[in-house]
N, C-alpha and C. Protein backbone atom coordinates (compact mmCIF):
# COMPACT_ATOMS: atom_id res chain seq x y z
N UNK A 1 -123.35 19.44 77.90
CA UNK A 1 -122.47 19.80 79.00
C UNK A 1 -121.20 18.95 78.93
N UNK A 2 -120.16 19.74 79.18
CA UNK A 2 -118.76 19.06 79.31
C UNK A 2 -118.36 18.07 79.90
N UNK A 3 -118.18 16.56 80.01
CA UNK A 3 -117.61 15.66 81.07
C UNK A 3 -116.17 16.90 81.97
N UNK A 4 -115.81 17.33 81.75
CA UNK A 4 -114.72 17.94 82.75
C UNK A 4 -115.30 18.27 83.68
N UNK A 5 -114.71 17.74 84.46
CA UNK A 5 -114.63 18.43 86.02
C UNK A 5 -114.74 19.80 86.51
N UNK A 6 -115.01 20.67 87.34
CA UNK A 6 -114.72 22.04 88.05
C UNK A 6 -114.08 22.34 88.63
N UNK A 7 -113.26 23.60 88.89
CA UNK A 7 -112.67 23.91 89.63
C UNK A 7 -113.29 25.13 90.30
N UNK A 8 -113.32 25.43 91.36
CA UNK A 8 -114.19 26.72 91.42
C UNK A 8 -112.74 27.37 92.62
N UNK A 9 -113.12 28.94 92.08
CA UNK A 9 -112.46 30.29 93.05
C UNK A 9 -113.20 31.34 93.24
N UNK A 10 -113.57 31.09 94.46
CA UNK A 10 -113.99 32.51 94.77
C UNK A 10 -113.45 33.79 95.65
N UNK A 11 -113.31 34.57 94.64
CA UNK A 11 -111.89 35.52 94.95
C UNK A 11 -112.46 36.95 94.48
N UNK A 12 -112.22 37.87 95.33
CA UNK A 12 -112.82 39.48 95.48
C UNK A 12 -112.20 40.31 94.68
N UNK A 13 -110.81 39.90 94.44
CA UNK A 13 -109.53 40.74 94.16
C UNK A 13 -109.01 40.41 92.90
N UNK A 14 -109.48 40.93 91.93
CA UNK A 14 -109.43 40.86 90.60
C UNK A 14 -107.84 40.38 90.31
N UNK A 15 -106.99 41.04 90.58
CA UNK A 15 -105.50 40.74 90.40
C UNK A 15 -105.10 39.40 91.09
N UNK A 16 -105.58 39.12 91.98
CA UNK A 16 -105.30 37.69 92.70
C UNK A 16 -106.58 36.84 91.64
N UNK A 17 -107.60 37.15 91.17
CA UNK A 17 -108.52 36.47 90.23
C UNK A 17 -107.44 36.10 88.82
N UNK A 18 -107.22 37.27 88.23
CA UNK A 18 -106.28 37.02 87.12
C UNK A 18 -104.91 36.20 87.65
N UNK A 19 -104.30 36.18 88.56
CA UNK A 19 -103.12 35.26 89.10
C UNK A 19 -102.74 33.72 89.12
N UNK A 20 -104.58 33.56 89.66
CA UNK A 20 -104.72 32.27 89.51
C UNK A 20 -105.52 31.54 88.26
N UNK A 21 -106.08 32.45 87.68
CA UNK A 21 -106.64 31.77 85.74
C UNK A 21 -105.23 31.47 85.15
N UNK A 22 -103.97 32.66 85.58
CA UNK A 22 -103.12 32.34 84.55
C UNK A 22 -101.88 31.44 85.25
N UNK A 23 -102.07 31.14 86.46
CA UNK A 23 -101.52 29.58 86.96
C UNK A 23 -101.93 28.14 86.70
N UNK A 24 -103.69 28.23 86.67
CA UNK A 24 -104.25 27.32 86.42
C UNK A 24 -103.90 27.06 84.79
N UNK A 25 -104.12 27.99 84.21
CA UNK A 25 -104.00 27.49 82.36
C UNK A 25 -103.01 26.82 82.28
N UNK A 26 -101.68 27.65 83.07
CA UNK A 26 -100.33 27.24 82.55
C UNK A 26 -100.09 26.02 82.89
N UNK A 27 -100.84 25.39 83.97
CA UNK A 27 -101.07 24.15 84.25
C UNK A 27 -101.28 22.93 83.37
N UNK A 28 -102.54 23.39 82.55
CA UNK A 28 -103.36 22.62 81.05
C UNK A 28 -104.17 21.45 81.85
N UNK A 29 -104.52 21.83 82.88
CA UNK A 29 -105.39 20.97 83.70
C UNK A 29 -106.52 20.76 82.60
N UNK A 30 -107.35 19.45 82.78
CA UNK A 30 -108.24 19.04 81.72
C UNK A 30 -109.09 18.92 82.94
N UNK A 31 -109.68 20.64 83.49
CA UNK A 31 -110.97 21.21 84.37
C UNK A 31 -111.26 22.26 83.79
N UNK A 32 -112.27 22.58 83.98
CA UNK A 32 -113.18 23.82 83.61
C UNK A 32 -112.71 24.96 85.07
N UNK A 33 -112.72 25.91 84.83
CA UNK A 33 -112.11 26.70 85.88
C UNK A 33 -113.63 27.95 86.18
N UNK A 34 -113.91 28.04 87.00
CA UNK A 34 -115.14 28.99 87.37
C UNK A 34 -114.91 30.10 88.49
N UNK A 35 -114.85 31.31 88.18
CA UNK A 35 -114.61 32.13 89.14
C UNK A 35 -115.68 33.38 89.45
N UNK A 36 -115.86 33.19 90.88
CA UNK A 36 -116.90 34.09 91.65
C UNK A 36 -116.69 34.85 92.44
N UNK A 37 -117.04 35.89 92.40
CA UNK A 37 -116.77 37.62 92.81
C UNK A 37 -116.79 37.37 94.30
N UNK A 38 -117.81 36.70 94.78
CA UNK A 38 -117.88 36.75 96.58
C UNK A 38 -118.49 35.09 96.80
N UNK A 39 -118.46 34.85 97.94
CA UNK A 39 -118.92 33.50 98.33
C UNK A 39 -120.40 33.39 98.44
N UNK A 40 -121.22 34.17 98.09
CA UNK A 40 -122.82 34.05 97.57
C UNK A 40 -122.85 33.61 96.14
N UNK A 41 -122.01 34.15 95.47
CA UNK A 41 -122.02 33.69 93.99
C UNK A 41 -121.35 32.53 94.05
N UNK A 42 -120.73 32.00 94.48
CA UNK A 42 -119.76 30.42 94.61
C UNK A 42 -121.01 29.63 95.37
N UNK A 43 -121.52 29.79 96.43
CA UNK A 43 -122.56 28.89 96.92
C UNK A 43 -123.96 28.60 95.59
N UNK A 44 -124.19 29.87 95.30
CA UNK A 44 -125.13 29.98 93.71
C UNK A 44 -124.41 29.27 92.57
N UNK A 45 -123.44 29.37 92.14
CA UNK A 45 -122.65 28.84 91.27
C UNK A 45 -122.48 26.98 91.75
N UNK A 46 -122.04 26.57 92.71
CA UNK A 46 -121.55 25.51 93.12
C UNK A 46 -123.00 24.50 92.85
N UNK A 47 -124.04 25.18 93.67
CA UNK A 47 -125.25 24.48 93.84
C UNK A 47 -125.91 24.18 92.02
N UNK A 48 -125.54 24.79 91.03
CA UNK A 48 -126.31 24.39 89.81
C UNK A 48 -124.82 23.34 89.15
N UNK A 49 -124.01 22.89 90.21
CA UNK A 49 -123.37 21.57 89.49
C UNK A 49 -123.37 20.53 90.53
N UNK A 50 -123.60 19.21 89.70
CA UNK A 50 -123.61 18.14 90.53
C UNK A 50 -122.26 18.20 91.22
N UNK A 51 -122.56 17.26 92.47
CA UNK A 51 -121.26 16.84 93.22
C UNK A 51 -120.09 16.62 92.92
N UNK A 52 -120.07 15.68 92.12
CA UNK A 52 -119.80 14.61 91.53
C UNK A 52 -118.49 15.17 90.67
N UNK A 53 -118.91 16.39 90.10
CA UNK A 53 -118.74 17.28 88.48
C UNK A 53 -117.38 18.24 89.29
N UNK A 54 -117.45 18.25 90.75
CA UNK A 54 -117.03 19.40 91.24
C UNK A 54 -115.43 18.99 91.80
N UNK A 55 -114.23 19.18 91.16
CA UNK A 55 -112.90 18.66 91.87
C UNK A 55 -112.45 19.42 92.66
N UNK A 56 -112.54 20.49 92.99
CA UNK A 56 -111.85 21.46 94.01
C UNK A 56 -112.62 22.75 94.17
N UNK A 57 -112.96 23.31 95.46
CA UNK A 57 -113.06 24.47 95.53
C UNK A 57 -111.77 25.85 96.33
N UNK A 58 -111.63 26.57 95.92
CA UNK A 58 -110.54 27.63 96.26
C UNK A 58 -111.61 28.77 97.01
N UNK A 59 -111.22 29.15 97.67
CA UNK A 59 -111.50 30.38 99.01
C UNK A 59 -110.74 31.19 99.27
N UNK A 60 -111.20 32.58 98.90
CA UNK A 60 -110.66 33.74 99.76
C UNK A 60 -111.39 33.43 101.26
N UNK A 61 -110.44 34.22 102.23
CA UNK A 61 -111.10 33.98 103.51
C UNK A 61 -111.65 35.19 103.96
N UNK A 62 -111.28 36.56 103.36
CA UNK A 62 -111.89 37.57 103.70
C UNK A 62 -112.54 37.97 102.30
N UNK A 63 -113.82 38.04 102.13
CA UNK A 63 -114.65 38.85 100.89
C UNK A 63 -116.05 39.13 101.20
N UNK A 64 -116.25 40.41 100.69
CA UNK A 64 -117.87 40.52 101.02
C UNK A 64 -118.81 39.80 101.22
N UNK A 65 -120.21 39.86 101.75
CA UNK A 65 -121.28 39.40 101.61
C UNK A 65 -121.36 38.00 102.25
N UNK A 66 -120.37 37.45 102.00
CA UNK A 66 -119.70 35.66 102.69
C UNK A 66 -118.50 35.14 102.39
N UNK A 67 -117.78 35.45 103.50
CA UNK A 67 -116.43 34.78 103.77
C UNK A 67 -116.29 33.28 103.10
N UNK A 68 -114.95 33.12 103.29
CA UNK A 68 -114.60 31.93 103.10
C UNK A 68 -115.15 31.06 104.05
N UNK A 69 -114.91 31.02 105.24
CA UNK A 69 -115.83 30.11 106.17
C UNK A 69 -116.70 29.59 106.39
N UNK A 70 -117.64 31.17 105.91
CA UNK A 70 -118.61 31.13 105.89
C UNK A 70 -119.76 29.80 104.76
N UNK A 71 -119.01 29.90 103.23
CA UNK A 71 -118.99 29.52 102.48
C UNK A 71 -119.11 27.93 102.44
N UNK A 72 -117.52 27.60 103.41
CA UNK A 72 -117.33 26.09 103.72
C UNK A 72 -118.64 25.43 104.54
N UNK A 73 -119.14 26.66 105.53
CA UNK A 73 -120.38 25.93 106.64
C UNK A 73 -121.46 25.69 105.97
N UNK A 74 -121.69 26.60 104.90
CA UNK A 74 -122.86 26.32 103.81
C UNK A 74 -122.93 25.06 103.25
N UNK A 75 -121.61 25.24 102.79
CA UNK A 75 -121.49 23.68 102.19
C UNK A 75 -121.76 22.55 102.58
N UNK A 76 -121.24 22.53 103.73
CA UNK A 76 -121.04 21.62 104.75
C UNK A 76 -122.35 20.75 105.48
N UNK A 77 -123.43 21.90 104.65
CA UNK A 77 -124.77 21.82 105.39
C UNK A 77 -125.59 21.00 104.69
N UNK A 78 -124.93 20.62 103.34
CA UNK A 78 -125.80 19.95 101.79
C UNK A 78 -125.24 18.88 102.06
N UNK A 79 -126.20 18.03 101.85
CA UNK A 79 -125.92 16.47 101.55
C UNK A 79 -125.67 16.76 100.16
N UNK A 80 -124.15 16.18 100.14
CA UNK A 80 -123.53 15.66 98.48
C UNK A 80 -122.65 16.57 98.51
N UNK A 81 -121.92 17.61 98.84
CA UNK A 81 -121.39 19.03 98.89
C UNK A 81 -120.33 19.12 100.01
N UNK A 82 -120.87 17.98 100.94
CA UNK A 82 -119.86 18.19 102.32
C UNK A 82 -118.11 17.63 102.01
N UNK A 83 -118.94 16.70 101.30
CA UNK A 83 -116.97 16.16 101.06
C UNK A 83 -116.19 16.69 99.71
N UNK A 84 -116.83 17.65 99.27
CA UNK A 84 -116.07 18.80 98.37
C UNK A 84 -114.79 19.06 98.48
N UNK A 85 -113.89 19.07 98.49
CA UNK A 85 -112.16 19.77 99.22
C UNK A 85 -112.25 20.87 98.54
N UNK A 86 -111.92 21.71 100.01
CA UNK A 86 -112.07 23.45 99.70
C UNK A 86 -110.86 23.98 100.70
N UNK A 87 -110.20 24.58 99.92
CA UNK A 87 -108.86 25.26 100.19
C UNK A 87 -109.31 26.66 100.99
N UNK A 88 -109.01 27.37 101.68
CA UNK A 88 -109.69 28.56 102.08
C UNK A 88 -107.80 29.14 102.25
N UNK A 89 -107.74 30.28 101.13
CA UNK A 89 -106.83 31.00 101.35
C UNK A 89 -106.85 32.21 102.10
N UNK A 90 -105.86 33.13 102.29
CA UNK A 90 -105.92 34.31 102.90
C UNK A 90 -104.57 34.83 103.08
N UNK A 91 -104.34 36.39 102.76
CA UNK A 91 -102.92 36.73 103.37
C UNK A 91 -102.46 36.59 104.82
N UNK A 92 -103.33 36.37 105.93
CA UNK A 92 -102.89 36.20 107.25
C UNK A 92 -103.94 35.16 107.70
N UNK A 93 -103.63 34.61 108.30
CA UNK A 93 -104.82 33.67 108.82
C UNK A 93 -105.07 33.84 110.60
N UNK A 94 -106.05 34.14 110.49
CA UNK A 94 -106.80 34.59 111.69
C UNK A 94 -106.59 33.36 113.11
N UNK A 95 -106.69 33.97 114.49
CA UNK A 95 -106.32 32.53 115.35
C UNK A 95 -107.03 31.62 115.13
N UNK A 96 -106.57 29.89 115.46
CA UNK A 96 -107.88 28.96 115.37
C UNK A 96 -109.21 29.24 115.40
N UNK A 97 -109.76 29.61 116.57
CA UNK A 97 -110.52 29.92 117.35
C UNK A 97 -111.42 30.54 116.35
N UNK A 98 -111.02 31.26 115.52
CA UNK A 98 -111.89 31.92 114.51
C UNK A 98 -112.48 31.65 113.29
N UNK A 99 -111.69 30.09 113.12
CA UNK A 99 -112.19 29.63 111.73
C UNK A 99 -113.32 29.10 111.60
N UNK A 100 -113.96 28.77 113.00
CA UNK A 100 -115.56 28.12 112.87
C UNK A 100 -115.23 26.41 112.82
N UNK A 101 -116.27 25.48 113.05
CA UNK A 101 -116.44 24.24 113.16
C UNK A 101 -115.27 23.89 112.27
N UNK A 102 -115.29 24.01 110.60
CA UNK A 102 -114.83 23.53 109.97
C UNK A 102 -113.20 23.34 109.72
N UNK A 103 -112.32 24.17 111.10
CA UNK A 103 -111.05 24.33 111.14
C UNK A 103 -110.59 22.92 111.22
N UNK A 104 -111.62 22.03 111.80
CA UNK A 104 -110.88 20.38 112.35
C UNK A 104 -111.75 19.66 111.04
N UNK A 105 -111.85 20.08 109.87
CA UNK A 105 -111.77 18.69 108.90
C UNK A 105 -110.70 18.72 107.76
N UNK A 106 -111.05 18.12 106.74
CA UNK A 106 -110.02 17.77 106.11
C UNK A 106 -110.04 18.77 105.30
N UNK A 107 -110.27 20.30 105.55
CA UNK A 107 -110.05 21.02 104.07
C UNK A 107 -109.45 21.77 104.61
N UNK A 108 -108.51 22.41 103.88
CA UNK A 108 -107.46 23.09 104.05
C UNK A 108 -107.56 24.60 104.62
N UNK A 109 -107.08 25.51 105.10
CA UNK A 109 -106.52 26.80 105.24
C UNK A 109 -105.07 26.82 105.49
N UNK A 110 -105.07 28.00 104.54
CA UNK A 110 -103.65 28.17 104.22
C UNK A 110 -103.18 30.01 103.64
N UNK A 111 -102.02 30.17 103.76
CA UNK A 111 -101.57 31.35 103.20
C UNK A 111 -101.42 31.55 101.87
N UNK A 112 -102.54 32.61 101.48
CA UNK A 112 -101.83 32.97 99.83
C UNK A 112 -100.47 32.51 99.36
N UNK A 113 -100.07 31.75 98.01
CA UNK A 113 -98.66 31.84 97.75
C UNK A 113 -98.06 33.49 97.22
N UNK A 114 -97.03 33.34 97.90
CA UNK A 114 -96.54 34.80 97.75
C UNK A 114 -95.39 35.08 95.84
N UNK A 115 -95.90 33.86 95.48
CA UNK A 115 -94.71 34.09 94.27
C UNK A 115 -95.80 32.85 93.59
N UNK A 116 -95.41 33.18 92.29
CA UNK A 116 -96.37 32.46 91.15
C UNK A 116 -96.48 30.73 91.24
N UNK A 117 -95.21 30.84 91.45
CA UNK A 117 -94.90 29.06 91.16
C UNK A 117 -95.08 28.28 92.47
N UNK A 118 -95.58 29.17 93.58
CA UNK A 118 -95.98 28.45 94.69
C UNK A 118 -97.62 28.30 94.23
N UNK A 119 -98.29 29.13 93.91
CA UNK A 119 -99.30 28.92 93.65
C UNK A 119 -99.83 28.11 92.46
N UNK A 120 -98.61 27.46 91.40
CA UNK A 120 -99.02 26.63 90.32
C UNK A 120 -99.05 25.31 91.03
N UNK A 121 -98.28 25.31 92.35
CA UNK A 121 -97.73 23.74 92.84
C UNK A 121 -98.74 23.83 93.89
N UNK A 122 -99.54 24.98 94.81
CA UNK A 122 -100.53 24.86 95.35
C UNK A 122 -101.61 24.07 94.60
N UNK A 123 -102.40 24.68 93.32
CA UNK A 123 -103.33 24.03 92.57
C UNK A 123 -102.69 23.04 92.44
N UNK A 124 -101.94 22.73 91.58
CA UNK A 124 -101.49 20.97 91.34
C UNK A 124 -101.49 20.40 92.44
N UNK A 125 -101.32 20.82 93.61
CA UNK A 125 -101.67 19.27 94.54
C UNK A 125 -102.79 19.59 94.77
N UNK A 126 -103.53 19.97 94.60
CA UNK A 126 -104.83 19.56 95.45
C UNK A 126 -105.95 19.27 94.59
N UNK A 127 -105.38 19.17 92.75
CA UNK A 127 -106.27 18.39 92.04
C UNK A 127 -105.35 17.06 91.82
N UNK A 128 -104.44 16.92 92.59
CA UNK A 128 -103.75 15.44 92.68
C UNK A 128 -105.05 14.27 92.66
């Protein structure tokens, strides 16, 4: 197994999937990049890597089967997993009120970048 790190996305929308592989490359980040269809496969996926191994997780906030939110509360629920930093994107973001417990910690929600190079400088800071 690779010493590199992870990056994980779990993203519904194939074209926003391909958007961000080819932001992240252009990057040359020295992470392994992992991407999952819905947030059941990211909770399945996340759980067969150590903590430790894991530098960022990325979130759609609306996708089948388990939201982004949804996703973060899972997490949130594992000892070793809670202090993960997980970005939860979305084209509109829903009122406070709706994001669940996890709106008041330190992981992010935020708006899709609407142009490429917002989203290369999104990833780069948040594997700062």
């Amino acid at each position: 197994m690779e010493d590199r790190k992870v990056v994980f996305l779990a993203e519904d929308d194939e074209d926003d999937q391909l958007l961000f592989k080819e932001a992240f490359e252009e990057l040359r980040l020295p992470h392994e990049l992992v991407i999952c269809p819905d947030g059941v496969a990211l909770v399945d996926s996340v759980l067969k890597r150590r903590p430790e191994r894991i530098a960022t997780i990325f979130l759609d906030l609306n996708m089948p089967r388990m939201n982004g939110v949804q996703c973060m509360e899972e997490l949130s629920g594992m000892a070793g997993y809670r202090a993960i930093k997980r970005i939860v994107m979305s084209t509109s973001l829903p009122p406070s009120g709706e994001l669940g417990s996890e709106a008041n910690s330190d992981h992010l929600f935020v708006l899709k970048p609407a142009h490429f190079g917002e989203l290369k400088s999104l990833i780069a800071r948040a594997l700062q």
